[in-house]
Every structure is written in structure tokens, then in C-alpha cells.
Protein backbone atom coordinates (compact mmCIF):
# COMPACT_ATOMS: atom_id res chain seq x y z
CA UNK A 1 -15.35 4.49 -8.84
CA UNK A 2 -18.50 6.98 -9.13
CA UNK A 3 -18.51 8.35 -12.59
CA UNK A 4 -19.05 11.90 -13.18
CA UNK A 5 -21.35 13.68 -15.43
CA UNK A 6 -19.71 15.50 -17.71
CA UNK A 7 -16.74 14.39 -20.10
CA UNK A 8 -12.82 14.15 -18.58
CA UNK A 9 -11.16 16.14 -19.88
CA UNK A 10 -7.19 17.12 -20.33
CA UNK A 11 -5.55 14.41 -18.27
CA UNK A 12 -8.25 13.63 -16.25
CA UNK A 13 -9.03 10.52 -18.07
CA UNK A 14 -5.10 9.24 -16.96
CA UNK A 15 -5.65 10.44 -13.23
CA UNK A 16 -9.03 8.67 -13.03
CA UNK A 17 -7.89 5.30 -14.35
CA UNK A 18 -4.95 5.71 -12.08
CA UNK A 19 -6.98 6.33 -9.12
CA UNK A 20 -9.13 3.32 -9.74
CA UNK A 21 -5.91 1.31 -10.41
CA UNK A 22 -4.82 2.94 -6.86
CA UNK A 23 -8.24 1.67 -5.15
CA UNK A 24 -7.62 -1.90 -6.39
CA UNK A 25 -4.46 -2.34 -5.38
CA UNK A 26 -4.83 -1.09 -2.80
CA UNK A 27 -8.01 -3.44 -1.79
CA UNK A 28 -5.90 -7.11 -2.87
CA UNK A 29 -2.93 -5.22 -0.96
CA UNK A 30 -4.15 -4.68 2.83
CA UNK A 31 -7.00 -7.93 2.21
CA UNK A 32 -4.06 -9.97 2.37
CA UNK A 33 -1.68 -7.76 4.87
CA UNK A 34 -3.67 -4.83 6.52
CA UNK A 35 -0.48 -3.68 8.04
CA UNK A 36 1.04 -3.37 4.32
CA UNK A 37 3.31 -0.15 3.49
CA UNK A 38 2.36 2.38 1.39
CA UNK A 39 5.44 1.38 -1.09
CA UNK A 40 3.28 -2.22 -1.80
CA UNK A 41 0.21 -0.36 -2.50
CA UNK A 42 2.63 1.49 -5.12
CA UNK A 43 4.15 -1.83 -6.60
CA UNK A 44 0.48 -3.70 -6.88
CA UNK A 45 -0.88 -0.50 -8.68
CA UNK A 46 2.16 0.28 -10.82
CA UNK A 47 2.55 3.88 -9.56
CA UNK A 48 5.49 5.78 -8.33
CA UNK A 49 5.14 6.30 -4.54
CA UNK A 50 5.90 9.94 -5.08
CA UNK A 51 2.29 9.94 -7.24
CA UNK A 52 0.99 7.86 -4.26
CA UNK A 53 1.99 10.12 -1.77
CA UNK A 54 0.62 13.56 -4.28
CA UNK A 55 -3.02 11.45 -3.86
CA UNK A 56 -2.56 10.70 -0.09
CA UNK A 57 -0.52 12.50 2.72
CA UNK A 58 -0.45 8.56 4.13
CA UNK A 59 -1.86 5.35 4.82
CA UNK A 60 -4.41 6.79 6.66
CA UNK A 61 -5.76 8.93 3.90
CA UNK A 62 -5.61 6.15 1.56
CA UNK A 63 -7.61 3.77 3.68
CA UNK A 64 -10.06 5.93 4.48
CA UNK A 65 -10.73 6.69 0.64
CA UNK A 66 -10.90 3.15 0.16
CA UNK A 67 -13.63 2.75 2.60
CA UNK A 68 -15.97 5.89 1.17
CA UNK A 69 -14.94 4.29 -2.05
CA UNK A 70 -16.03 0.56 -1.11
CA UNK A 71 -19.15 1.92 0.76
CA UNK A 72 -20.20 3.99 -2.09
CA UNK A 73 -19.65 1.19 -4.83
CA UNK A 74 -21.87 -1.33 -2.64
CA UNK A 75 -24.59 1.63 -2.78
CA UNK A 76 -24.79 1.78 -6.33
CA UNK A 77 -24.59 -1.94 -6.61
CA UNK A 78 -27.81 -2.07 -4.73
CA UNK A 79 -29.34 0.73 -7.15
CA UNK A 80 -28.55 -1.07 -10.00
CA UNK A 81 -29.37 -4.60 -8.95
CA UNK A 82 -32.81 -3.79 -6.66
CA UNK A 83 -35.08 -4.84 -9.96
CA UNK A 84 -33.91 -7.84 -10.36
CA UNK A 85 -33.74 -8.68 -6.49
CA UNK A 86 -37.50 -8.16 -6.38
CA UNK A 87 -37.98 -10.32 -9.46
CA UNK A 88 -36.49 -13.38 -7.62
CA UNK A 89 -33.77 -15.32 -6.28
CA UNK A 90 -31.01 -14.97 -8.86
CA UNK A 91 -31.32 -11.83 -8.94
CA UNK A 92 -30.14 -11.52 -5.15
CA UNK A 93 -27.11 -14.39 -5.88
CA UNK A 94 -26.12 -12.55 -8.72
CA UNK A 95 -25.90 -9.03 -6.28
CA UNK A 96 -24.39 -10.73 -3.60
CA UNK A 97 -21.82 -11.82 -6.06
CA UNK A 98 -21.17 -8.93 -7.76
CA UNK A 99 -20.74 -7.25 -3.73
CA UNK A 100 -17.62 -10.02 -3.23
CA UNK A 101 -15.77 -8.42 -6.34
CA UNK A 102 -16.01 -5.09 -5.18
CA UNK A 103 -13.57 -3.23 -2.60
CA UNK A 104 -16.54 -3.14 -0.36
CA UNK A 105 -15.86 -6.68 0.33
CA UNK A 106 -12.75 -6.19 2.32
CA UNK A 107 -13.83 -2.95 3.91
CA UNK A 108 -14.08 -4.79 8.03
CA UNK A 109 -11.39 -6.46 7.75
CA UNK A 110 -9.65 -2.77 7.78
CA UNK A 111 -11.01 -1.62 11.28
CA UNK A 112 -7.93 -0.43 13.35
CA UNK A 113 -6.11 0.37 10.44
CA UNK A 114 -7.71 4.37 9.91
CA UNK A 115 -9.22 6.77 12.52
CA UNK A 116 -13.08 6.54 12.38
CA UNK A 117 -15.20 9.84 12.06
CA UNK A 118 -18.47 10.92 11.37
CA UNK A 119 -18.11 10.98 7.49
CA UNK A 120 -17.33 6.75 7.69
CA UNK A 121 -19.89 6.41 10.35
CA UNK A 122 -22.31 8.13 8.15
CA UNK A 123 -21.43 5.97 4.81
CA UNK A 124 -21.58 3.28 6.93
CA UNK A 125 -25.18 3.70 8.17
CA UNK A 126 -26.67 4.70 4.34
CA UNK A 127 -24.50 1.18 3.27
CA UNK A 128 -26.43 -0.60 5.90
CA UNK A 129 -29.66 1.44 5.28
CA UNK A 130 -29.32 0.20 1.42
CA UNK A 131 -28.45 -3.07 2.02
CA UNK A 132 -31.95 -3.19 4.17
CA UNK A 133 -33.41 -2.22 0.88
CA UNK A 134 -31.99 -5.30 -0.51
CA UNK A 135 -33.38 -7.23 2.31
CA UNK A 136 -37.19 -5.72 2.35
CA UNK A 137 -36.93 -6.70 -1.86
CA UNK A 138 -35.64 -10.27 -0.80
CA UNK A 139 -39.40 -11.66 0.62
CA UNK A 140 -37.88 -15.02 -0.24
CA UNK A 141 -35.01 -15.10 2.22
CA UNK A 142 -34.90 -16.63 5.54
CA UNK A 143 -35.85 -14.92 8.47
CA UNK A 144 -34.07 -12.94 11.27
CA UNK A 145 -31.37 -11.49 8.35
CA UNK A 146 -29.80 -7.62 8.48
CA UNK A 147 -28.16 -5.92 6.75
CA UNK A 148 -25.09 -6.18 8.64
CA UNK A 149 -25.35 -9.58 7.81
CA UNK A 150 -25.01 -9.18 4.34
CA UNK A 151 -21.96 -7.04 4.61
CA UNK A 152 -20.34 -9.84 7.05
CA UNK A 153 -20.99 -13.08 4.67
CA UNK A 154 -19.54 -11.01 1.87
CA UNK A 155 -16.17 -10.03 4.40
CA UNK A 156 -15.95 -13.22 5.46
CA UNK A 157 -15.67 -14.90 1.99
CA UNK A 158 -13.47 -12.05 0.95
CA UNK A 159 -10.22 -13.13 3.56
CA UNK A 160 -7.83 -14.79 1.12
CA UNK A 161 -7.02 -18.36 1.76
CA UNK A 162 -4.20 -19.43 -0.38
CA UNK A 163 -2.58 -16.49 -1.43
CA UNK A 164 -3.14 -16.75 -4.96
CA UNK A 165 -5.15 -14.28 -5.56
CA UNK A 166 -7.19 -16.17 -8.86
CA UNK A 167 -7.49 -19.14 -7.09
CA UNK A 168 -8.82 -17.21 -3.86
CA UNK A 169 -11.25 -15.39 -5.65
CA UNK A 170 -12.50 -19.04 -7.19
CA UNK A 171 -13.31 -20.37 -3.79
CA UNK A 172 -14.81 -16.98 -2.34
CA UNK A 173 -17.54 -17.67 -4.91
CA UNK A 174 -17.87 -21.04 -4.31
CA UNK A 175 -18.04 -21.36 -0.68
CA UNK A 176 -19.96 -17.88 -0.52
CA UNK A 177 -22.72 -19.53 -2.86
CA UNK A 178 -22.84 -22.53 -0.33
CA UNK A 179 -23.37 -19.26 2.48
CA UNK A 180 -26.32 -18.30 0.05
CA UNK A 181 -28.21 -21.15 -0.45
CA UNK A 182 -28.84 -21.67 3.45
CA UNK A 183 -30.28 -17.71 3.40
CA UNK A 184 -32.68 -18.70 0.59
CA UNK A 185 -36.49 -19.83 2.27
CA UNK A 186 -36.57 -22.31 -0.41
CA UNK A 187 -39.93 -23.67 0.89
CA UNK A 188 -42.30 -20.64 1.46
CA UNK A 189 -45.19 -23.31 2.76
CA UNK A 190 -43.04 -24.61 5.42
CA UNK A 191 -41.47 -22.33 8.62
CA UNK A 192 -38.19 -21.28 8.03
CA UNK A 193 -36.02 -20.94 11.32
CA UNK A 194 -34.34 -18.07 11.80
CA UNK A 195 -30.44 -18.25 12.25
CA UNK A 196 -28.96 -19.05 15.66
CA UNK A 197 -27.65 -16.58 17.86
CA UNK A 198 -28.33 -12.91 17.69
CA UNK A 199 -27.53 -10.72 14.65
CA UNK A 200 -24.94 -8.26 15.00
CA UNK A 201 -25.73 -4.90 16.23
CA UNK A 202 -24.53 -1.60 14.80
CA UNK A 203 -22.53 -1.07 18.23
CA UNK A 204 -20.61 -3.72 18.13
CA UNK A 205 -20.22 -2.50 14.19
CA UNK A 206 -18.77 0.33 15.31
CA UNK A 207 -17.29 -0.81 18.02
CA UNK A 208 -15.04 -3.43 15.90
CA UNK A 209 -14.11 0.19 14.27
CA UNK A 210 -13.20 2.42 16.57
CA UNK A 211 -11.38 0.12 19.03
CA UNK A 212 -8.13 0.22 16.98
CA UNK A 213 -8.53 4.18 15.16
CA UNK A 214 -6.41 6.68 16.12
């Protein structure tokens, strides 16, 4: 989670580890079962539901704060990794890896399960507008990529496949790291092909969204 200036202070320390405990659980919880309760969320992150429920009225609440939390992370990601993304290659493996560890990873597999309004819509579009700065500091990718894109090879490597949640994570890596070496234009004097089919738009983005909010 985004941290703050200044010090903690009092027992703000306690609340903030317990509200990034909260986001985690909450992310392994509803990747495997987005239709968990609110009482799982509670077991995963070893809180009381009563202190769940004093940090949000419902699942709702918590779901969206796990998507402006996700989105937000994924932003700052692409702050800090943009260097080395321009200075080659590994640098953009290493950021697309470090985006499958973070609760942004999960965030579309979550559509239906919280009302959509402009604040999402909004971190959703400067997400997508940084992951385009990824992109324009990527020259040495294949052609015909977005930045939606990006965000879907990451989702899709996120779903768990076992339900071990070690050994999932293991394979995410390895089989997104197989999705990254067929992005890479490893041969720049030779025409890359662009993907098949067409790239997804940001309306059907939104659409995947908004057809199951309330």
C-alpha cells in the first residue's frame, strides 16, 4: 500500500500493517472464490470480522478498495521500474513479474463482484495510460501490443490452478515467462508479426465491468 510522508504515529503503524494484511488476504481470498464471504477474508488475514466490518460496511467496500489499491500499486510499479524498461529487456520481465505478485494481478477477475463508478473507471484509465508508458519504453517488443494487454497476460497467469497457493504462484511465473518471451521482437532486423486477432478495446474493458455491478 501507498506509503505516506510523514511518520505513523500512535497505533497507526498496527492499523496500517493490518490493512495491508486485509488487502492480501483479501486478493488470495476472492482469486480463488470471488463469491467468498467476508468471514474468509477475516480467517486468511487473521482479523476479527468485527475489525473487518469497522474498515468496510461490506464486501462491496472491501472490493472496491482492493481495486484502487491494486490499480494504484501497478502505477507505482511502473514509476519505479520505467528506467530499467528503457535500458532493455530484463528490465520489462523483471516488471511484468513483479505486476503478477501484486493485487493488481487479480483485479478482472473481480468484475461483477462491486458496482463500477467513475472513481474505478478513472484508476482504470491512468493504470492503462501508465502501462502505455511501459509500452512506448519497450521499443523491443512485438508489435500491435496495449496496454490492456499487459494487464490481461498478467490476469490470466494470476487464476490459480491447483489450489496451493505456493505451488500456483510457481507456475504463474513459469508459464507467464513462456507468455513473455513470444512479446519480445527478439530479431529487430527481421519483421515481427503482430498478434492475431484484434486487441481488446477499453469498451469491452468496461464492459466486462459493469455487466455484473450493482
Amino acid at each position: 500500500m501507498t506509503s505516506t510522508a510523514r511518520g505513523l504515529r500512535g497505533r497507526e503503524p498496527e492499523a496500517a500493517d493490518n490493512d495491508r494484511k486485509i488487502v492480501i488476504a483479501a486478493a488470495e481470498v476472492l482469486s480463488r472464490n470471488p463469491r467468498a464471504p467476508m468471514s474468509e477474508v477475516a480467517v486468511r488475514a487473521g482479523v476479527g470480522q468485527g475489525s473487518l466490518y469497522r474498515r468496510y460496511r461490506g464486501k462491496n467496500d472491501l472490493v472496491r478498495s482492493l481495486c484502487l489499491t491494486g490499480m494504484a500499486e501497478a502505477r507505482e510499479l511502473v514509476q519505479e521500474y520505467l528506467p530499467r524498461v528503457r535500458r532493455g529487456p530484463e528490465g520489462f520481465v523483471r516488471f511484468m513479474h513483479r505486476y503478477l505478485d501484486s493485487p493488481a494481478s487479480i483485479l478482472f477477475g473481480l468484475a461483477g463482484q462491486v458496482a463500477s463508478e467513475a472513481e474505478l473507471v478513472d484508476a482504470a484509465d491512468a493504470t492503462h495510460a501508465a502501462l502505455g508508458e511501459v509500452l512506448a519504453a519497450a521499443g523491443y517488443l512485438r508489435p500491435g501490443l496495449t496496454a490492456i494487454d499487459l494487464a490481461l497476460v498478467v490476469t490470466l497467469h494470476a487464476r490459480p490452478m491447483f489450489g496451493e497457493p505456493a505451488r500456483d504462484r510457481e507456475l504463474a511465473h513459469r508459464y507467464l515467462q513462456l507468455a513473455l518471451d513470444g512479446m519480445l521482437d527478439t530479431d529487430p532486423d527481421t519483421d515481427t508479426a503482430a498478434p492475431p486477432g484484434r486487441a481488446p478495446t477499453r469498451e469491452e474493458n468496461l464492459d466486462h465491468w459493469t455487466a455484473g455491478g450493482s
